[in-house]
N, C-alpha and C. Protein backbone atom coordinates (compact mmCIF):
# COMPACT_ATOMS: atom_id res chain seq x y z
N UNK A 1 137.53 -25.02 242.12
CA UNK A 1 138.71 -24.18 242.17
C UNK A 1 139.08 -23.66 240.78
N UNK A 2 138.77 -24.66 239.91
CA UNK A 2 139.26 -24.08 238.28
C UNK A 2 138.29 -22.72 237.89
N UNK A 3 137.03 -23.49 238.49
CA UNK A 3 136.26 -21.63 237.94
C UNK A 3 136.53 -20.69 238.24
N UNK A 4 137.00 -20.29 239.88
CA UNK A 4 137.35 -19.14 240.16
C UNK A 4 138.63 -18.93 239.94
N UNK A 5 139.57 -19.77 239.97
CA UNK A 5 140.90 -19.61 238.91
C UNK A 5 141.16 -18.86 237.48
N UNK A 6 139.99 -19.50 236.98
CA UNK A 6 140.01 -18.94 235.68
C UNK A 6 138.84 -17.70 235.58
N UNK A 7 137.78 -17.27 236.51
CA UNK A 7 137.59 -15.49 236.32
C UNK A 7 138.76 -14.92 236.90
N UNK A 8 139.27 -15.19 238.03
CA UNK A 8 140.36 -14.30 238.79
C UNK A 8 141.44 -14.28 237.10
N UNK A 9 141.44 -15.26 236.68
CA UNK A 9 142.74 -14.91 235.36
C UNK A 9 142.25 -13.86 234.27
N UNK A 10 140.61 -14.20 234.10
CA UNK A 10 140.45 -13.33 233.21
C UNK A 10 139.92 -12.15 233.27
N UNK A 11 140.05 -11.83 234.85
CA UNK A 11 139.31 -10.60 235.40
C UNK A 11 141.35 -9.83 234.95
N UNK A 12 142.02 -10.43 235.57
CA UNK A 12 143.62 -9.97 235.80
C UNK A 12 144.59 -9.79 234.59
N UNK A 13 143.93 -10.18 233.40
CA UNK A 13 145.23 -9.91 231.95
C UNK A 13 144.91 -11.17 231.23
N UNK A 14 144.28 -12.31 231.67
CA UNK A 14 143.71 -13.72 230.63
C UNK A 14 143.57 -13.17 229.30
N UNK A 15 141.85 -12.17 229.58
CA UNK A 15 140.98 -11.85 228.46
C UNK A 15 142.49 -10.77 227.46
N UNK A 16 143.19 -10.02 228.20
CA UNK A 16 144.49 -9.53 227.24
C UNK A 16 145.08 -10.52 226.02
N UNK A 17 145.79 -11.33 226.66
CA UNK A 17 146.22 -12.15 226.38
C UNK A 17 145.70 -12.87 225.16
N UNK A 18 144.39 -13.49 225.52
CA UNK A 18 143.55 -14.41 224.59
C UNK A 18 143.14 -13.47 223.51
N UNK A 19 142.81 -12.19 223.98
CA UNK A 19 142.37 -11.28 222.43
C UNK A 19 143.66 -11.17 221.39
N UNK A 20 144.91 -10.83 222.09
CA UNK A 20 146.16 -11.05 221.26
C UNK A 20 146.21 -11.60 220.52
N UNK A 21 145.81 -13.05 220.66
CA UNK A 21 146.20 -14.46 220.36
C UNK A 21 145.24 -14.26 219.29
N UNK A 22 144.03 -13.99 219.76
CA UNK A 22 143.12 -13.85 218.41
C UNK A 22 142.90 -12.89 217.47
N UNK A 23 143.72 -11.76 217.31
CA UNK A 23 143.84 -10.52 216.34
C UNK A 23 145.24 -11.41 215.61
N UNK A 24 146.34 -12.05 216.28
CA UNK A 24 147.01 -12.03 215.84
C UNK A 24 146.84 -13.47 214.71
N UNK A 25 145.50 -14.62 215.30
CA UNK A 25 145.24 -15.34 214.23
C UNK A 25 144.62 -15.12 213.20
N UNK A 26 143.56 -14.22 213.66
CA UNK A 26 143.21 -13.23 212.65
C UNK A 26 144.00 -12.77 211.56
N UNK A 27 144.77 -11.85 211.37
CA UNK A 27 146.03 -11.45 210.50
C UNK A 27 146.52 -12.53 210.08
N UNK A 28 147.15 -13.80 210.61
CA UNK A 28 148.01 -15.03 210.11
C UNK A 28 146.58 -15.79 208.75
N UNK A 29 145.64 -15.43 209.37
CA UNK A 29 144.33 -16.44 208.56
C UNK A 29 144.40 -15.98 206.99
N UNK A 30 144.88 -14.04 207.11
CA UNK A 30 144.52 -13.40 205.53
C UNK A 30 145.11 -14.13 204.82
N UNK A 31 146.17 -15.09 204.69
CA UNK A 31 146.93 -15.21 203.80
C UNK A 31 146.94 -16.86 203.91
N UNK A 32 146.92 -17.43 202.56
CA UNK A 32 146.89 -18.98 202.74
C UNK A 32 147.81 -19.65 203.26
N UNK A 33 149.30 -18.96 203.14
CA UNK A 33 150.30 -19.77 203.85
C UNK A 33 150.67 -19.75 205.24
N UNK A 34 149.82 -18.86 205.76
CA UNK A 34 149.17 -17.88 207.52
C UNK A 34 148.63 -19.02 208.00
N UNK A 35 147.35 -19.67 207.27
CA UNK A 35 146.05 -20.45 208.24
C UNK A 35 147.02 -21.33 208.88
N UNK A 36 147.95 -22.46 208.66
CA UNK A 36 148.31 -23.66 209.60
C UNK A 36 148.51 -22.65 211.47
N UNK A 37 149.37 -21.46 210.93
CA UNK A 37 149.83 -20.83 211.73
C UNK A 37 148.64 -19.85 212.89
N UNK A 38 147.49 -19.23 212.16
CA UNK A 38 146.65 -18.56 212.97
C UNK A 38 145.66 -19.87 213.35
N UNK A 39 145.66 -20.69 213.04
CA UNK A 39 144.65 -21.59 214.05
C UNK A 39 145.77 -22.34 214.98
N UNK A 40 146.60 -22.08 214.97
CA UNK A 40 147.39 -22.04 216.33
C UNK A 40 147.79 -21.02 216.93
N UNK A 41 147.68 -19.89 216.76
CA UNK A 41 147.31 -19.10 217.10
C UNK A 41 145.82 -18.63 217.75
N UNK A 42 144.93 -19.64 217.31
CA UNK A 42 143.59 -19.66 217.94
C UNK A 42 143.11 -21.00 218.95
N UNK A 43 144.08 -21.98 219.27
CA UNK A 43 144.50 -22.48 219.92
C UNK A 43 144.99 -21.85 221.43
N UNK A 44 145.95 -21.34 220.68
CA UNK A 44 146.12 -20.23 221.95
C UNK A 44 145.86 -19.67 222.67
N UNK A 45 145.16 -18.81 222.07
CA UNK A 45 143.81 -18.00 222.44
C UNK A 45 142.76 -18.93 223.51
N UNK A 46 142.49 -19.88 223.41
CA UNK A 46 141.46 -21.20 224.07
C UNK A 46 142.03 -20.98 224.96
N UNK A 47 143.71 -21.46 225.29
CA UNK A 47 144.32 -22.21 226.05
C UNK A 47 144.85 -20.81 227.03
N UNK A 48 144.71 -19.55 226.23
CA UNK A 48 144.99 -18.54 227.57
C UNK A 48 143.90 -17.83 228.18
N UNK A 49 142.33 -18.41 227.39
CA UNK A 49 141.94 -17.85 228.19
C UNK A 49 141.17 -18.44 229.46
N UNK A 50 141.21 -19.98 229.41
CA UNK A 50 140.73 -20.86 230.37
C UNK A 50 141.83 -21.75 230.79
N UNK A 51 142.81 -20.94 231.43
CA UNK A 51 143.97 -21.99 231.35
C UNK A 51 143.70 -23.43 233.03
N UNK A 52 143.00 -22.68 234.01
CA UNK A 52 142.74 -23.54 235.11
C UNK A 52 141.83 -24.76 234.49
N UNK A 53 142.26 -25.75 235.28
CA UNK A 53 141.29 -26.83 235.09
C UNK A 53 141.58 -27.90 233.60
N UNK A 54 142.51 -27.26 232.79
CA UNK A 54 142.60 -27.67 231.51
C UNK A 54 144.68 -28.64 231.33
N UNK A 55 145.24 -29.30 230.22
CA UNK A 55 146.37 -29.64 230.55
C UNK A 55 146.81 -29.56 229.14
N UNK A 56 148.07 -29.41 228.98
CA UNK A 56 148.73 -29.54 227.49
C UNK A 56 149.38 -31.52 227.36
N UNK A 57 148.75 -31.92 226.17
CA UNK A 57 148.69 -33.11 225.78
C UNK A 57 149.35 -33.24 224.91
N UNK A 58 149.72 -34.40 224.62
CA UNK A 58 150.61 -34.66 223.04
C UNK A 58 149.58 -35.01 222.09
N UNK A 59 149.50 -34.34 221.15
CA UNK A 59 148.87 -34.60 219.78
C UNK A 59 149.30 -36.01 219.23
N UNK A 60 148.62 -36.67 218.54
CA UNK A 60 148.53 -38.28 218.23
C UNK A 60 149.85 -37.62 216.84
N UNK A 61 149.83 -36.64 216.34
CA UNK A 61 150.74 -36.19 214.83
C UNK A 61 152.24 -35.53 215.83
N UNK A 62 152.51 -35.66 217.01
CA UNK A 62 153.63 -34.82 217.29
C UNK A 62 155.02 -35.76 217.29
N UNK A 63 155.75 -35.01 216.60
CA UNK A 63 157.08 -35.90 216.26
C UNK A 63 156.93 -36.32 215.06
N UNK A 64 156.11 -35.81 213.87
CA UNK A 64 155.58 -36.27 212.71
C UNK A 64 156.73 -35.06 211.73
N UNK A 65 156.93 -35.52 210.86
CA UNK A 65 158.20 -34.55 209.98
C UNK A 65 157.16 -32.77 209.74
N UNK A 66 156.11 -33.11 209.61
CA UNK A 66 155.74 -31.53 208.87
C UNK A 66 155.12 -30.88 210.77
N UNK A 67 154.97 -31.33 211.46
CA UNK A 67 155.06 -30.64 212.92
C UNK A 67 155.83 -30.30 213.53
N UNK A 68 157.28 -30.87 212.96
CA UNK A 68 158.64 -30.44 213.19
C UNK A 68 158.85 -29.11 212.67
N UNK A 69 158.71 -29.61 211.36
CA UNK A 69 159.50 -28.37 209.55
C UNK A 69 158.33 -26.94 210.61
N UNK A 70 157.12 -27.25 210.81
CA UNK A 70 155.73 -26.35 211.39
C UNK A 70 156.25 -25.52 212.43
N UNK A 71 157.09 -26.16 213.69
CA UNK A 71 157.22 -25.62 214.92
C UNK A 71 158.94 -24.79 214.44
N UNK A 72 159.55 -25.27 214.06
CA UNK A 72 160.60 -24.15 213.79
C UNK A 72 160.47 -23.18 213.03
N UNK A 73 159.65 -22.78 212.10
CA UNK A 73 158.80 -22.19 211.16
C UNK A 73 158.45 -21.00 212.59
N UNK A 74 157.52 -21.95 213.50
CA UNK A 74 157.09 -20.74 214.09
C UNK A 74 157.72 -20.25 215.51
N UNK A 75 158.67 -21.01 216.07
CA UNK A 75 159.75 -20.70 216.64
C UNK A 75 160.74 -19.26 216.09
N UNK A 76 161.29 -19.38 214.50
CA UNK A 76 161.92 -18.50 214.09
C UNK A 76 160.96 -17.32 213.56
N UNK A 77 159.84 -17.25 213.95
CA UNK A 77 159.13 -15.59 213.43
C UNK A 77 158.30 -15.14 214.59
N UNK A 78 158.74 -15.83 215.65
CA UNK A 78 158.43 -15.35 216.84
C UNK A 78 157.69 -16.10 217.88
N UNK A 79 157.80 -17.46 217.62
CA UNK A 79 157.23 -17.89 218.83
C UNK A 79 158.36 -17.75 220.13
N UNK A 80 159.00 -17.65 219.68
CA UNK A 80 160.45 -17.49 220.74
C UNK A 80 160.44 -16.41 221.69
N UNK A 81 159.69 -15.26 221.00
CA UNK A 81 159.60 -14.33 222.11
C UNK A 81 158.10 -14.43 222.70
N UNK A 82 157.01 -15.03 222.64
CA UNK A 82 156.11 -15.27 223.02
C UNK A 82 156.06 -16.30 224.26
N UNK A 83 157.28 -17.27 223.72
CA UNK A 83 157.66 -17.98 225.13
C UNK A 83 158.47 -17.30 225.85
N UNK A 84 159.10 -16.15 225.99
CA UNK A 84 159.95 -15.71 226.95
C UNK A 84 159.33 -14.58 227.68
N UNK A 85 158.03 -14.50 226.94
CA UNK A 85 156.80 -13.18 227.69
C UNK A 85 156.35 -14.41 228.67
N UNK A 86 155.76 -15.43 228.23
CA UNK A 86 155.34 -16.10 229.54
C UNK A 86 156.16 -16.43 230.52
N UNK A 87 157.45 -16.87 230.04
CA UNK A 87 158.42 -16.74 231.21
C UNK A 87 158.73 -16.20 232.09
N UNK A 88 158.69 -14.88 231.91
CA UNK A 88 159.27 -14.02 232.48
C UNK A 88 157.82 -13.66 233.14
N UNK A 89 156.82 -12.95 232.87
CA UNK A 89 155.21 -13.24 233.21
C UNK A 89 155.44 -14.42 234.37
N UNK A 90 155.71 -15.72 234.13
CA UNK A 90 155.85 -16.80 235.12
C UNK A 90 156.55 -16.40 236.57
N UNK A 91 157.60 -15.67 236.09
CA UNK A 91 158.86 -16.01 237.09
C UNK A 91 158.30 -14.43 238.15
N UNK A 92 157.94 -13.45 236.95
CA UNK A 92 157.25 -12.34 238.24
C UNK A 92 156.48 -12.43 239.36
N UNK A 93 155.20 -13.63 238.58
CA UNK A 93 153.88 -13.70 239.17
C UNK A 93 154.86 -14.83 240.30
N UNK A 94 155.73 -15.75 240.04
CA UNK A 94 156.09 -16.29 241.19
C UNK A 94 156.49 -15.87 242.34
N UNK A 95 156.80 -14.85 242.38
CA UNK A 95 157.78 -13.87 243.72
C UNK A 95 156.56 -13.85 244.62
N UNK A 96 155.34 -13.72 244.59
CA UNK A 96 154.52 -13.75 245.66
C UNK A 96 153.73 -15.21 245.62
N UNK A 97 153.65 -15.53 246.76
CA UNK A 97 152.72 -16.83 246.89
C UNK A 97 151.46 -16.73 246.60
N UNK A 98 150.82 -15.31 246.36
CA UNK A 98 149.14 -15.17 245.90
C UNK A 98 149.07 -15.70 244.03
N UNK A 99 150.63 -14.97 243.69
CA UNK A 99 151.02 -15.15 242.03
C UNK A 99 151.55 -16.20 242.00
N UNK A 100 151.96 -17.36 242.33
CA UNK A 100 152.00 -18.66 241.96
C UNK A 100 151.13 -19.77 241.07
N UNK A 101 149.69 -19.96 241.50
CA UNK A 101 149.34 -20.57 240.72
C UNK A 101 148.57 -19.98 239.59
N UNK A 102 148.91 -18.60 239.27
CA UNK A 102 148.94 -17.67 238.26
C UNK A 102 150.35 -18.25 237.15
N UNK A 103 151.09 -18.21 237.86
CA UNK A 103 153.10 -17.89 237.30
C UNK A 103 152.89 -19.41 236.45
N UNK A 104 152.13 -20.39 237.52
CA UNK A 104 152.07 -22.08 236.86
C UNK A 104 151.54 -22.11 235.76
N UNK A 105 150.47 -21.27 235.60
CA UNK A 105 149.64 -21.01 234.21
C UNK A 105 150.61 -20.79 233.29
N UNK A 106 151.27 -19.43 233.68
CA UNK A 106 151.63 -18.93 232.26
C UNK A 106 153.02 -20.14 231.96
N UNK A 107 153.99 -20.72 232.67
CA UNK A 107 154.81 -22.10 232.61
C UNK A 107 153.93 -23.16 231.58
N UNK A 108 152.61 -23.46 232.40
CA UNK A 108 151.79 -24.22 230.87
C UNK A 108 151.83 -23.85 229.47
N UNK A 109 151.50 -22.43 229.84
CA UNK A 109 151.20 -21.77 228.37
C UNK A 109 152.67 -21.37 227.71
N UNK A 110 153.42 -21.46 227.97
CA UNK A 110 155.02 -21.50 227.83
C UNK A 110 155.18 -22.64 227.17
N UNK A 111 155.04 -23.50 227.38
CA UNK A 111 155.51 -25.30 226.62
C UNK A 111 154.53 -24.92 225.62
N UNK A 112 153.37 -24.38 225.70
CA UNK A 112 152.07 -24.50 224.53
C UNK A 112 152.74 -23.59 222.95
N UNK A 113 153.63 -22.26 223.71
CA UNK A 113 153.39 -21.10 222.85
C UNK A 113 154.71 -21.44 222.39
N UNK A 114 155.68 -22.73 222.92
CA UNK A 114 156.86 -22.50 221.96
C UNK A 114 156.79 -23.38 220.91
N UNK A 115 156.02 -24.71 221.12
CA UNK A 115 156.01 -25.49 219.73
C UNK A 115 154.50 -25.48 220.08
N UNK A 116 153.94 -25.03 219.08
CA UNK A 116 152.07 -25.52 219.50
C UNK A 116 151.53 -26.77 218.65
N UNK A 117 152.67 -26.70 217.59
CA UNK A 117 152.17 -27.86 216.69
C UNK A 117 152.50 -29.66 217.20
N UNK A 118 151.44 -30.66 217.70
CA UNK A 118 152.12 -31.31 218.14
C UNK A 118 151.84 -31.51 219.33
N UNK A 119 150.70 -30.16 219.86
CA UNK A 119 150.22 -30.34 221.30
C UNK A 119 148.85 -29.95 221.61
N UNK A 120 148.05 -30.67 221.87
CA UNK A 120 146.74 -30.54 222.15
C UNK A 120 146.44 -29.68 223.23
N UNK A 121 145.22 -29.05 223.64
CA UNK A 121 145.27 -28.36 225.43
C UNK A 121 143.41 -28.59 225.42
N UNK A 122 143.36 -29.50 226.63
CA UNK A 122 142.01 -29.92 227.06
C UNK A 122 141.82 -29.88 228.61
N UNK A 123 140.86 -30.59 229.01
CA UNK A 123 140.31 -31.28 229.60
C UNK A 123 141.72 -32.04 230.82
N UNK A 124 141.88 -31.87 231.72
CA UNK A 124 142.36 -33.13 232.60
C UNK A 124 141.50 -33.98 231.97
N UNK A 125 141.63 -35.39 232.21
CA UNK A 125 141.18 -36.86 232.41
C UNK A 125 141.89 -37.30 234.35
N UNK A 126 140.25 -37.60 234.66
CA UNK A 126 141.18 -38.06 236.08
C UNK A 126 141.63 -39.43 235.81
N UNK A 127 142.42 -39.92 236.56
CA UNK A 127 142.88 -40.91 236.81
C UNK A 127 142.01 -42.18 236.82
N UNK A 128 142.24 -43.62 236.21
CA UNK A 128 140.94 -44.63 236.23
C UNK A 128 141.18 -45.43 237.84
N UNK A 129 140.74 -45.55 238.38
CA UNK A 129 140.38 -46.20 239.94
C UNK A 129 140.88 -47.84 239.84
């Protein structure tokens, strides 16, 4: 189900999305005080463009003082409206039951895009028996 989840996403605005993420880490990389910021920004990019099948995790460093000082940093130059594009992205794709587990995606990628520092995005782990 995750594979065809994730062409149907990136046949539908994913691959949009994830190129964003990566022009815009791109640009953050030119500049030395940019890189913490465009490789989360390339993070991003990963995490929008295979979002089925995958989960947002806590980083072993989250709640650490410079992932804090990091995420308001990028809260105040715009991660704030990056989470309210997925939101709102979320809450559209929800109005139809075909756009639901579309709308759930972009809700993941919502917790990812407002603090990224602090949060890993992988792999489920199933459950041990």
């Amino acid at each position: 189900m995750s594979f065809l989840g994730n062409l149907l996403w990136i046949i539908l605005g994913g691959f949009i999305i994830a190129f964003e993420y990566l022009v815009s880490g791109i640009l953050m990389c030119l500049t030395i005080i940019g890189i913490p910021f465009g490789i989360q920004s390339f993070k991003l990019a990963g995490a929008s463009l295979f979002p089925f099948g995958n989960d947002v995790k806590d980083a072993p460093n989250r709640g650490s003082g410079i992932s804090t000082i990091l995420n308001v940093i990028w809260i105040l130059l715009g991660g704030i409206w990056i989470t309210l594009t997925h939101l709102v992205l979320g809450l559209v794709l929800c109005i139809t039951i075909i756009g639901i587990p579309f709308g759930l995606q972009h809700f993941k990628l919502m917790k990812l895009s407002f603090t990224p520092f602090g949060y890993s995005f992988g792999d489920v782990t199933p459950p041990r028996q």
